[in-house]
N, C-alpha and C. Protein backbone atom coordinates (compact mmCIF):
# COMPACT_ATOMS: atom_id res chain seq x y z
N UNK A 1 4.68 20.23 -13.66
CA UNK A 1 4.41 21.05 -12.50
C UNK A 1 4.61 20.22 -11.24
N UNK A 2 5.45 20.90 -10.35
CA UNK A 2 5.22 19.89 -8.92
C UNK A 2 4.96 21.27 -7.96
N UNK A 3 4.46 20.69 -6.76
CA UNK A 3 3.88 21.12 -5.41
C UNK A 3 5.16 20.62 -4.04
N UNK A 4 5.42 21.46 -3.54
CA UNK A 4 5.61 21.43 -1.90
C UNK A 4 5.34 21.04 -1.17
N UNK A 5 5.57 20.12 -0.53
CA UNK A 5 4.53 19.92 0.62
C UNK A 5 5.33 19.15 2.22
N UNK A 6 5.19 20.05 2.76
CA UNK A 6 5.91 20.24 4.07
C UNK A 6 5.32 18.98 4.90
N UNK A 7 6.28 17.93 5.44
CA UNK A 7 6.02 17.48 6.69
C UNK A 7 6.34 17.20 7.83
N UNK A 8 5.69 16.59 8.87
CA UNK A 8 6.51 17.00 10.38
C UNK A 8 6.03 15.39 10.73
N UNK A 9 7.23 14.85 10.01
CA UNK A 9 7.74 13.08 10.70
C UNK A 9 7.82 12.81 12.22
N UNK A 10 7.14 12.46 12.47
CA UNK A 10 7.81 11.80 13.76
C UNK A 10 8.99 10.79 14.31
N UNK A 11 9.78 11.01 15.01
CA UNK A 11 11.66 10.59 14.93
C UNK A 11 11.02 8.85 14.64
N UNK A 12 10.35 7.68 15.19
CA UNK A 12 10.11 6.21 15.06
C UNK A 12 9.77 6.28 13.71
N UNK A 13 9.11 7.46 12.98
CA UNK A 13 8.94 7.08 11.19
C UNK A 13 9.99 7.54 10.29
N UNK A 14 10.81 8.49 11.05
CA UNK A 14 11.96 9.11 10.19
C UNK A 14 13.01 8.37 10.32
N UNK A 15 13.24 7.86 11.38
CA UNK A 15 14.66 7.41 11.31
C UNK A 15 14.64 5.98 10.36
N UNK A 16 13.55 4.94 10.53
CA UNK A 16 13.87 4.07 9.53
C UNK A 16 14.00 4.37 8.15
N UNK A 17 13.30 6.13 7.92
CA UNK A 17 13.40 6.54 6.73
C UNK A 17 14.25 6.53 6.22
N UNK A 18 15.01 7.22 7.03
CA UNK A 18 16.59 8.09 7.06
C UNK A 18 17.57 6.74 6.81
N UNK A 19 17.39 5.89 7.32
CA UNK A 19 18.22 4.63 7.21
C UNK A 19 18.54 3.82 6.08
N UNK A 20 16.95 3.67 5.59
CA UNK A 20 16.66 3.24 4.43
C UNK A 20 17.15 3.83 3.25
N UNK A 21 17.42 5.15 3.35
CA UNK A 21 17.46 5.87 2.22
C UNK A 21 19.09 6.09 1.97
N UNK A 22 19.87 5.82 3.25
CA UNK A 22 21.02 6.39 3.23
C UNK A 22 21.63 4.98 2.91
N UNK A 23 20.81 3.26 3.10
CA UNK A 23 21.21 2.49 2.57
C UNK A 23 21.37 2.56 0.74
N UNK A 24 20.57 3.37 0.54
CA UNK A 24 19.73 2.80 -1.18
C UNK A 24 20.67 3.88 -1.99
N UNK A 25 21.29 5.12 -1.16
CA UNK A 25 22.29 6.29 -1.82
C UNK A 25 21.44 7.33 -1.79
N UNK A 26 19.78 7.59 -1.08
CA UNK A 26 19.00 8.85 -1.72
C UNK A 26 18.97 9.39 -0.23
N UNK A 27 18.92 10.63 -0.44
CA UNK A 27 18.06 10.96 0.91
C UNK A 27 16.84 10.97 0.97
N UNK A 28 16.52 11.42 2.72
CA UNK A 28 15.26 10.67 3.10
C UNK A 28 14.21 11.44 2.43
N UNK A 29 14.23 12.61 1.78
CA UNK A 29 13.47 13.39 0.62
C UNK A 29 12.92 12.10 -0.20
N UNK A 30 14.02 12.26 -0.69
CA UNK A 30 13.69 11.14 -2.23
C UNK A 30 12.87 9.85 -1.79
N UNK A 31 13.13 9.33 -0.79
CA UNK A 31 12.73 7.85 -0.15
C UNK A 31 11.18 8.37 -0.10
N UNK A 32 11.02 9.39 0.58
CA UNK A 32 9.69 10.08 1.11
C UNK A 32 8.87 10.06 -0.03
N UNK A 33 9.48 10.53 -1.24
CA UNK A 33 8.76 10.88 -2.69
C UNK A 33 8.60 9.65 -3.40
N UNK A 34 9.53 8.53 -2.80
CA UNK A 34 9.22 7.40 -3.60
C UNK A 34 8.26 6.58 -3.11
N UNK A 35 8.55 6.35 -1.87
CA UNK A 35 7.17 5.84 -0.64
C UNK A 35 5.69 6.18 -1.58
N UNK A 36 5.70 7.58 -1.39
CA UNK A 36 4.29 8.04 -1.26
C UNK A 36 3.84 8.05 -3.14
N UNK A 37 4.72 8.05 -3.59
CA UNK A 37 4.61 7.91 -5.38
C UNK A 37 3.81 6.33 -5.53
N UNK A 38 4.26 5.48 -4.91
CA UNK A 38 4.35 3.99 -5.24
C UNK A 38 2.60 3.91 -4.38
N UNK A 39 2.46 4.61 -3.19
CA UNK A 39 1.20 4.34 -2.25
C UNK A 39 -0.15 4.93 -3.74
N UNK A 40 0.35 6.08 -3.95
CA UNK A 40 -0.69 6.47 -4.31
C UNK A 40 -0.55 6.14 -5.80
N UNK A 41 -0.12 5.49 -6.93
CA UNK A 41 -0.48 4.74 -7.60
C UNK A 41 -0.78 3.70 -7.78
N UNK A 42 -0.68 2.77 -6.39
CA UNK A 42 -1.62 1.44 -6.08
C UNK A 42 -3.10 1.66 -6.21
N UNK A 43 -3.08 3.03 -5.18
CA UNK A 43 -4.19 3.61 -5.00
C UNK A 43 -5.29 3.67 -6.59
N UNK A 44 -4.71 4.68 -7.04
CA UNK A 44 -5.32 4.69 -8.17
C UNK A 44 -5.19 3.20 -9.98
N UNK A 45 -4.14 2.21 -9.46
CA UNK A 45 -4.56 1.51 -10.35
C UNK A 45 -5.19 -0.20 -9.33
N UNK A 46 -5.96 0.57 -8.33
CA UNK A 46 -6.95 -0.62 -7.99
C UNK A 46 -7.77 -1.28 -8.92
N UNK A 47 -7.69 -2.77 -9.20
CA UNK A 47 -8.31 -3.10 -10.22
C UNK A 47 -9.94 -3.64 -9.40
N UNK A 48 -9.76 -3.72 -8.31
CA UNK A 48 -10.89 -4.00 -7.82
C UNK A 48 -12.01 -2.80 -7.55
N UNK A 49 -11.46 -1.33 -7.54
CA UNK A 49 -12.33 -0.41 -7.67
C UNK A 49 -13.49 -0.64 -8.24
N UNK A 50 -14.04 -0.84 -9.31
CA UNK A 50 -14.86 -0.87 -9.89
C UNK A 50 -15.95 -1.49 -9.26
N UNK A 51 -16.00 -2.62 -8.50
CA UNK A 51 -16.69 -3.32 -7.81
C UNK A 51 -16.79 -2.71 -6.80
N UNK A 52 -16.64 -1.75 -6.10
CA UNK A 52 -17.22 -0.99 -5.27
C UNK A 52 -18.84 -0.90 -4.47
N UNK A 53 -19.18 -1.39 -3.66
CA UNK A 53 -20.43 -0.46 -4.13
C UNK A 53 -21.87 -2.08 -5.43
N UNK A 54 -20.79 -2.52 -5.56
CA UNK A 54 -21.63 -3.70 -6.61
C UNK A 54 -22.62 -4.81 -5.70
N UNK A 55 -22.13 -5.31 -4.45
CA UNK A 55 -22.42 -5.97 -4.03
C UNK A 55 -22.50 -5.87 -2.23
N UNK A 56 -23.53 -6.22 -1.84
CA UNK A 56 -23.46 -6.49 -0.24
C UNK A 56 -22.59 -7.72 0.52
N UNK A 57 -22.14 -7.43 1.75
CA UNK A 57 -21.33 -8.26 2.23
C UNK A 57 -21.22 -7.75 3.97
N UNK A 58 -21.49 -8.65 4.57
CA UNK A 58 -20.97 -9.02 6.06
C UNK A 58 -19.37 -8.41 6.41
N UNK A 59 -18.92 -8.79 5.44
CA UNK A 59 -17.09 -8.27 5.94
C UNK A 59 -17.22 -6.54 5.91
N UNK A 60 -17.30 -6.07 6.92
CA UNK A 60 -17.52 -4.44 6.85
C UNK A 60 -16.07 -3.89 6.45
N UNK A 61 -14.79 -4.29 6.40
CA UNK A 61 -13.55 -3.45 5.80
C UNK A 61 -13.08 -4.54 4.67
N UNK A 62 -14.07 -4.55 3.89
CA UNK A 62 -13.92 -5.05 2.43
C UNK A 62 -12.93 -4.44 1.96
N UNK A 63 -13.27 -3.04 1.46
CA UNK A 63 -13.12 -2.01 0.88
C UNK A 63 -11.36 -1.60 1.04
N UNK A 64 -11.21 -1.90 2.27
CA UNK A 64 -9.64 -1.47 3.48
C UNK A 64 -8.70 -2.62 2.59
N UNK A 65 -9.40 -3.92 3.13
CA UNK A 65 -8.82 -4.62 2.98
C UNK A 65 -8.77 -6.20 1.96
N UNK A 66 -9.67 -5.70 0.95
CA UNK A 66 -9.67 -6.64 -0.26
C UNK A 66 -8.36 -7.92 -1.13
N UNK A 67 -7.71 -6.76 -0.80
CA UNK A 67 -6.54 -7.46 -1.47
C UNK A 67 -6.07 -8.70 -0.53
N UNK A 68 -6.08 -8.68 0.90
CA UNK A 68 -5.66 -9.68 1.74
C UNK A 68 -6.48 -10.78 1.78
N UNK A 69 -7.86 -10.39 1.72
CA UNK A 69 -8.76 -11.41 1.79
C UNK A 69 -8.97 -12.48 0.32
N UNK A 70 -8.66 -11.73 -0.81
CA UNK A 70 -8.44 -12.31 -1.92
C UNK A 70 -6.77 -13.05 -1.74
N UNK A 71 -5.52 -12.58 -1.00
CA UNK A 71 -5.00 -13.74 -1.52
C UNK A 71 -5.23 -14.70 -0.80
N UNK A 72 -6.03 -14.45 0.49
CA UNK A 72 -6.55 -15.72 1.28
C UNK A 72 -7.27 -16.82 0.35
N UNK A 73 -8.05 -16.62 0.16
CA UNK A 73 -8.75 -16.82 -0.58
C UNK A 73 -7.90 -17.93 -1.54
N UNK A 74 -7.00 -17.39 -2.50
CA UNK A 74 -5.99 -17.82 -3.71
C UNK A 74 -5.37 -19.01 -2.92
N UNK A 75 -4.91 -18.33 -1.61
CA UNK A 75 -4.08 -19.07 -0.77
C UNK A 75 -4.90 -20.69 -0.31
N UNK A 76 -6.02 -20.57 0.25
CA UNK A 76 -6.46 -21.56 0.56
C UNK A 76 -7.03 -22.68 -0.64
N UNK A 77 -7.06 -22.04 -1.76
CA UNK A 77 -7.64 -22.54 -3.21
C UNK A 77 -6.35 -23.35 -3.43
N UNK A 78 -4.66 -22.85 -3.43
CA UNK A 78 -3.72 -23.56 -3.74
C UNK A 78 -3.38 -24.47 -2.80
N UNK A 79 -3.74 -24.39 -2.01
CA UNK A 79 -3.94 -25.12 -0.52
C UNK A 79 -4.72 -26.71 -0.88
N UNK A 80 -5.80 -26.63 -0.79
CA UNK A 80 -6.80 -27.28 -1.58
C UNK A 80 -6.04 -28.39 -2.97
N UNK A 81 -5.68 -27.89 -3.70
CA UNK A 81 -5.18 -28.30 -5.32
C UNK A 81 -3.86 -29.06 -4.85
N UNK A 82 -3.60 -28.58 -3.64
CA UNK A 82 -2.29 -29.84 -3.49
C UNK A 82 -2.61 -30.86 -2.51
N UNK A 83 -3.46 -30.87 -2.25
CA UNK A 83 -3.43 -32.22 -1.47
C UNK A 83 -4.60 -33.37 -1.77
């Protein structure tokens, strides 16, 4: 089963669309469907979900932005191990 769903791009988000897509051979449909396919199964295979909600913390856009602060995190750890 698929759904419809109408949108009204604005020309600074469409045209790199349009660009992109006419580089790759798809139109900007397909680019659109692949974009938002790829967003929203990040979405849902967050492995950090679960921890939600587990613990208190000072950083108020945990939640937003977890993934950056963890590879900080990784980043400064490999940082560390080489010198």
């Amino acid at each position: 089963m698929s759904h419809t769903l109408t949108l009204d791009i604005p020309e600074e988000i469409y045209e790199p669309l349009a660009k992109s897509a006419e580089q790759l051979g798809k139109t900007p449909e397909q680019m659109a469907l692949q974009l938002v396919s790829e967003s929203v199964r990040q979405l849902a295979d967050d492995p950090m979900e679960k921890f939600i909600g587990s613990f208190r913390s000072e950083v108020s856009d945990w939640a937003d932005h977890h993934d950056k602060y963890l590879g900080e995190e990784v980043l400064k750890h490999m940082r560390n191990e080489m010198e």
